[in-house]
Protein backbone atom coordinates (compact mmCIF):
# COMPACT_ATOMS: atom_id res chain seq x y z
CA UNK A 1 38.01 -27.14 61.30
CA UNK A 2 40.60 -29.59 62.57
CA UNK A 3 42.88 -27.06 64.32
CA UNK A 4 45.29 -29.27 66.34
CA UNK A 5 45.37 -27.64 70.05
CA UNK A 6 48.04 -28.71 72.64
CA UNK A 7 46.34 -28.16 76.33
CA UNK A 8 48.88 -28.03 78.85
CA UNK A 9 47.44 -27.96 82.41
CA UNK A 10 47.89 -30.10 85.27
CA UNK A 11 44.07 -30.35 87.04
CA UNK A 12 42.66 -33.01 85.52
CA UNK A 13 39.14 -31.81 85.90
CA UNK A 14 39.77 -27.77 84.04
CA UNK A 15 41.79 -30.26 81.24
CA UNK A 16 39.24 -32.80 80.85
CA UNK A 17 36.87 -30.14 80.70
CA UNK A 18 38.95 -28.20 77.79
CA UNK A 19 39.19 -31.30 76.12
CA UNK A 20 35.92 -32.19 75.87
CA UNK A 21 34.82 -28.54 75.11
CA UNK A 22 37.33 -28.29 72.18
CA UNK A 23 36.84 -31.65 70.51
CA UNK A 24 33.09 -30.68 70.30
CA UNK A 25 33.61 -27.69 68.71
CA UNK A 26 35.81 -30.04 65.85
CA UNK A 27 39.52 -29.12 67.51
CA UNK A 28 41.90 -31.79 67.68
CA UNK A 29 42.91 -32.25 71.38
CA UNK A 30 46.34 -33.13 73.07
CA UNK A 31 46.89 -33.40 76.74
CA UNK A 32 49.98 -32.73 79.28
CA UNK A 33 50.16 -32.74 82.81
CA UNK A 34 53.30 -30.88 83.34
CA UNK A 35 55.14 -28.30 81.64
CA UNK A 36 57.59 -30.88 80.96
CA UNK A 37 55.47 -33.25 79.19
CA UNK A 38 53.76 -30.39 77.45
CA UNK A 39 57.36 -28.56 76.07
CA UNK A 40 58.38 -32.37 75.26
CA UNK A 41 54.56 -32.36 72.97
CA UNK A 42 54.88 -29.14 71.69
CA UNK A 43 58.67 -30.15 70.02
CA UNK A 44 57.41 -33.90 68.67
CA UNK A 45 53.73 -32.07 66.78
CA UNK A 46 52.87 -29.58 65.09
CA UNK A 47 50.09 -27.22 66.51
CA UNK A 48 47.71 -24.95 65.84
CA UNK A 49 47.15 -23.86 68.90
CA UNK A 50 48.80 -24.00 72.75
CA UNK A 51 45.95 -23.29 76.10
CA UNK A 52 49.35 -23.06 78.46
CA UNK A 53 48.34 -22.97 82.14
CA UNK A 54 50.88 -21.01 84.36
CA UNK A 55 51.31 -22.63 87.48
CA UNK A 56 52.70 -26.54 86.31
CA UNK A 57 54.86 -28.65 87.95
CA UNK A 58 58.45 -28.93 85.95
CA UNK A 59 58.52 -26.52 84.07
CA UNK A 60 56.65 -23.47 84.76
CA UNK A 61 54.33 -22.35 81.92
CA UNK A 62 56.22 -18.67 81.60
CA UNK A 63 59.67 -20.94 81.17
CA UNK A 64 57.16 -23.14 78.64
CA UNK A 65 55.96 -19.90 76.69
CA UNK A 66 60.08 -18.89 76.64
CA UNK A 67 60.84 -21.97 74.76
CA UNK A 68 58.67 -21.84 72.56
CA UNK A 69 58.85 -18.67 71.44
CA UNK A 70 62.31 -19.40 70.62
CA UNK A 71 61.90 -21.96 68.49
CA UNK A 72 58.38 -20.48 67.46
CA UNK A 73 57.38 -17.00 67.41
CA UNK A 74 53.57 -17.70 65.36
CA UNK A 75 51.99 -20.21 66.78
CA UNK A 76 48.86 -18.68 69.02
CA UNK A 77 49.41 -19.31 72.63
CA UNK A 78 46.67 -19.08 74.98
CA UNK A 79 47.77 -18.48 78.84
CA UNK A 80 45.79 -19.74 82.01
CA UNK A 81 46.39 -18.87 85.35
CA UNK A 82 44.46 -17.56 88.55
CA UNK A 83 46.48 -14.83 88.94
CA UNK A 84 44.55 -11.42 87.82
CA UNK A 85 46.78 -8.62 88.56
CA UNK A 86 48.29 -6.23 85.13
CA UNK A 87 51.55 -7.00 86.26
CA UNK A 88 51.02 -11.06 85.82
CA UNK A 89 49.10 -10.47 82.55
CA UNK A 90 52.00 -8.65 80.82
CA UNK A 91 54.79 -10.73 82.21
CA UNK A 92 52.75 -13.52 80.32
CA UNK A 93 51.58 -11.35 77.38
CA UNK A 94 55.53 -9.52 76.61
CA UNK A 95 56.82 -13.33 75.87
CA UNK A 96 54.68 -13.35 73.49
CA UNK A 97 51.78 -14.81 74.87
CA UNK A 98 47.88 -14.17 72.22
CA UNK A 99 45.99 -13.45 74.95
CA UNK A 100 45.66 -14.54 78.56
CA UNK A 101 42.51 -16.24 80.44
CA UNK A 102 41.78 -15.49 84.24
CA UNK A 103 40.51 -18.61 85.85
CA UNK A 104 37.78 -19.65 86.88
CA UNK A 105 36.82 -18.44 83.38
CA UNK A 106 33.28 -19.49 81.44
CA UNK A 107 33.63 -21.79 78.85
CA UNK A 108 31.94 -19.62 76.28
CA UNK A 109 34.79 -16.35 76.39
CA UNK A 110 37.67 -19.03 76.10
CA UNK A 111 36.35 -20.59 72.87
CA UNK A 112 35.82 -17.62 71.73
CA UNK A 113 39.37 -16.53 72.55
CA UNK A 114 40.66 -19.56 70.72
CA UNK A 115 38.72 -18.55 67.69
CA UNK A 116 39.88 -15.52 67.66
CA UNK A 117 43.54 -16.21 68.12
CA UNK A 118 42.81 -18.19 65.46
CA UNK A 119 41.29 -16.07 62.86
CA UNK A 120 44.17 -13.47 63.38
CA UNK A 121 46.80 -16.28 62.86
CA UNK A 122 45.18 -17.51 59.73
CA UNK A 123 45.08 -13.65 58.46
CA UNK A 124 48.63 -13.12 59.54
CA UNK A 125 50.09 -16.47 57.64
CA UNK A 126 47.96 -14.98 54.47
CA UNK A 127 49.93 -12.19 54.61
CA UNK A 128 53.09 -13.97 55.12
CA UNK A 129 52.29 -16.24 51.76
CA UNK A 130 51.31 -13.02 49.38
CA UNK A 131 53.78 -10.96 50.53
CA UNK A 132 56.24 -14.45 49.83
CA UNK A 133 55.07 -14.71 46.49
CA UNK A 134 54.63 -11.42 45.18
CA UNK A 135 58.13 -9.98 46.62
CA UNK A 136 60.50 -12.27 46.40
CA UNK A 137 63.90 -11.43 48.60
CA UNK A 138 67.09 -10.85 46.49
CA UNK A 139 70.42 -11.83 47.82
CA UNK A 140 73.05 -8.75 49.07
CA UNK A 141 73.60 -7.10 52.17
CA UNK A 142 71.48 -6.14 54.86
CA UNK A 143 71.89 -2.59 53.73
CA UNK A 144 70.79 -3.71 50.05
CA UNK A 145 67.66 -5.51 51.63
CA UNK A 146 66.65 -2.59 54.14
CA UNK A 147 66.53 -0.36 51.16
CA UNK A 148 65.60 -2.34 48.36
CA UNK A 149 62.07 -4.15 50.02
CA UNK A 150 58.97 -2.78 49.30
CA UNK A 151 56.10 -2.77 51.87
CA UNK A 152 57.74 -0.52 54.21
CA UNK A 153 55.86 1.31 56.57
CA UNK A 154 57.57 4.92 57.35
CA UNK A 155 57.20 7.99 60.07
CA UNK A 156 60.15 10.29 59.96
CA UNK A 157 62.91 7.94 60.35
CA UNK A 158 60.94 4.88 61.52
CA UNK A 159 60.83 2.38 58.84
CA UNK A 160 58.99 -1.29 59.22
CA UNK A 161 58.16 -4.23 57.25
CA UNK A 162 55.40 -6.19 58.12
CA UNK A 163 56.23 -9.41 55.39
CA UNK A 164 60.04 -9.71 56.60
CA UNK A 165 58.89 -8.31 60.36
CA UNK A 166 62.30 -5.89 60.22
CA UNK A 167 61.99 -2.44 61.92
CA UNK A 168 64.35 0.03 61.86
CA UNK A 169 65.29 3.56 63.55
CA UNK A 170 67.81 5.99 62.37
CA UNK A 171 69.13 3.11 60.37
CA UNK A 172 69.31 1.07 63.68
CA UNK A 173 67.55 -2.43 63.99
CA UNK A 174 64.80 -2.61 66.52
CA UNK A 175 63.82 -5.78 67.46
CA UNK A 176 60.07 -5.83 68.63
CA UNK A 177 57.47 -9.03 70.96
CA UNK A 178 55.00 -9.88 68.70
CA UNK A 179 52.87 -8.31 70.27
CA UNK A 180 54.90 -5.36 70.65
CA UNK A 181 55.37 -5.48 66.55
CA UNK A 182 51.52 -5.74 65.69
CA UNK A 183 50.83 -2.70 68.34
CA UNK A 184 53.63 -0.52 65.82
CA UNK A 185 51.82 -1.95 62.64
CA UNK A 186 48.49 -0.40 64.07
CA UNK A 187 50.10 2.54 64.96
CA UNK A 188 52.09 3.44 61.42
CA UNK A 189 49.04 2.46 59.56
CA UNK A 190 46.73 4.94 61.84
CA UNK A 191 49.18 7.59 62.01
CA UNK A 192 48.07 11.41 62.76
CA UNK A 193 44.95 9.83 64.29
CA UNK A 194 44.36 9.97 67.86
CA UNK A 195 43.57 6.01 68.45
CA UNK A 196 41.49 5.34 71.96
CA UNK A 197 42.67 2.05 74.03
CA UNK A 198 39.04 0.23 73.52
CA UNK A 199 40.29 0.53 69.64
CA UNK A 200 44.06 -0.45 69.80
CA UNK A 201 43.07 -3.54 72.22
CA UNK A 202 39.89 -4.58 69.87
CA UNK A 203 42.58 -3.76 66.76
CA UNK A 204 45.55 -5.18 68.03
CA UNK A 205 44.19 -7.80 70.77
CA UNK A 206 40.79 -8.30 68.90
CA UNK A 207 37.20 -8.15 69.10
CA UNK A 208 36.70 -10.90 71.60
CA UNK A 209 39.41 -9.85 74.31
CA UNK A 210 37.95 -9.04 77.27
CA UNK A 211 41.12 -8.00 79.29
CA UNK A 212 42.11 -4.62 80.73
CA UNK A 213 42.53 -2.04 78.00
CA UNK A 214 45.10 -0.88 80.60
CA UNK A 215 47.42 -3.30 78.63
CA UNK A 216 47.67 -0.69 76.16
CA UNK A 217 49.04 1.92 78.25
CA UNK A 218 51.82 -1.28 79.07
CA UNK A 219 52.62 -1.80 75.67
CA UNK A 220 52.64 1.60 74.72
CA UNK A 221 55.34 1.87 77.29
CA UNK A 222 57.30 -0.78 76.06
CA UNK A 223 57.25 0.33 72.49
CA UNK A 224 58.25 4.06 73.23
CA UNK A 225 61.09 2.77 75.02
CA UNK A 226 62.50 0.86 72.14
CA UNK A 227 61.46 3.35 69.01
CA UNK A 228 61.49 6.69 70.74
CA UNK A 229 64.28 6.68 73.65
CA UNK A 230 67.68 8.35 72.19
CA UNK A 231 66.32 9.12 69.01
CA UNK A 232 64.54 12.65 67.79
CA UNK A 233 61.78 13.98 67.02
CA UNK A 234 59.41 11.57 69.67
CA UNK A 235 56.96 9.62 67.69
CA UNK A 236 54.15 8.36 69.99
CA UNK A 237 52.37 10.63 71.91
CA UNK A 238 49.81 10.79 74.84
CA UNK A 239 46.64 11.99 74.13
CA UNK A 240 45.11 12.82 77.67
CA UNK A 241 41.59 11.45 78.14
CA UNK A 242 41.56 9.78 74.75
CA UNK A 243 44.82 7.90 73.67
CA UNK A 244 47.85 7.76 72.16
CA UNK A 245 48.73 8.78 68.76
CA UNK A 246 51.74 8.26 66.38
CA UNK A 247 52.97 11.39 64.53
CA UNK A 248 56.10 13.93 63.67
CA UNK A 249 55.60 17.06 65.71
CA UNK A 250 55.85 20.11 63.63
């Protein structure tokens, strides 16, 4: 095993805890205290994984999450916080936070919430590698790319790429969360079928979340707004009492 995880939380007793939790089950474990110390980790390692507690002193963990995404938009990051309201969970889980972990929480769901973050990571750097080798970019224009790469998933004029992460509408570049993007991939490759939420969240989120599928109805939101608002036909559509569904209305 020998995943490297950075815990950044600021009670000593919920990170001594973590720490001792993770090392048993083989992790490599980092401490901070701050969001401060924890950013200032985060840029001088490299990591596996990041438990990121909300509520720290310096920098906040949302203004943590920010930065990192920046600089890095795959490494897994775990969120912690008391709050429990939808609204806090997606303002956490649209920067791009994995998954998000309602304290007090038992110590069994997190691991398995690490493990599963890191299962999907592992699956989605796989992808990254044989899509790398087998379809090597050529140089030209954007244009010459967006036409020439194979892999493309397509609905009407919707057009994404999962190895170079590029979607496009109408010719026009989308630019998608992570989360947002996976949600999309799920959708394209599942389109005509009417998906429920308990199998977007356990497709998209995975088998061991145990959040609100209301997420979905969030995300779903956030993705029509980008890849359906100003362009024609509408692609994702409400399913009442079931789901949602992604198709080109006759």
């Amino acid at each position: 095993m020998n995943e490297a995880v950075l815990v950044i939380e600021d009670e000593p007793k919920i990170a001594r805890l973590l720490e001792l939790e993770l090392q048993y089950e083989g992790y490599q474990v980092t401490k901070a205290g701050s969001g401060t110390e924890g950013l200032e980790k985060y840029m001088e390692g490299k990591w596996d994984l990041v438990l990121l507690d909300i509520m720290l002193p310096g920098l906040s963990g949302i203004e943590v999450l920010r930065r990192i995404r920046a600089r890095d938009a795959v490494v897994p990051v775990l969120m912690l916080t008391a709050k429990d309201s939808v609204e806090d969970k997606v303002s956490g889980l649209d920067l791009g936070a994995n998954d998000y972990i309602t304290k007090p929480f038992q110590i069994e769901e997190l691991l398995a919430r690490v493990r599963a973050a890191l299962r999907l990571a592992a699956a989605a750097s796989a992808r990254a590698m044989s899509n790398a080798a087998g379809h090597e970019p050529e140089q030209g224009t954007a244009n010459q790319l967006y036409e020439g790469q194979e892999e493309w998933l397509t609905a009407a004029d919707l057009k994404l790429n999962e190895g170079t992460r590029e979607v496009f509408r109408n010719g026009q570049a989308i630019e998608l969360t992570p989360r947002e993007f996976d949600l999309l991939v799920y959708l394209l490759r599942n389109q005509r079928q009417v998906l429920s939420r308990d199998q977007i969240v356990q497709s998209v989120w995975g088998y061991d979340y145990y959040g609100d599928t209301n997420v979905v109805d969030v995300y779903i939101r956030y993705v029509r707004k980008k890849v359906d608002n100003g362009f024609t036909p509408p692609l994702i559509h409400t399913v009442r009492g079931v789901g949602y569904v992604l198709k080109e209305q006759s």
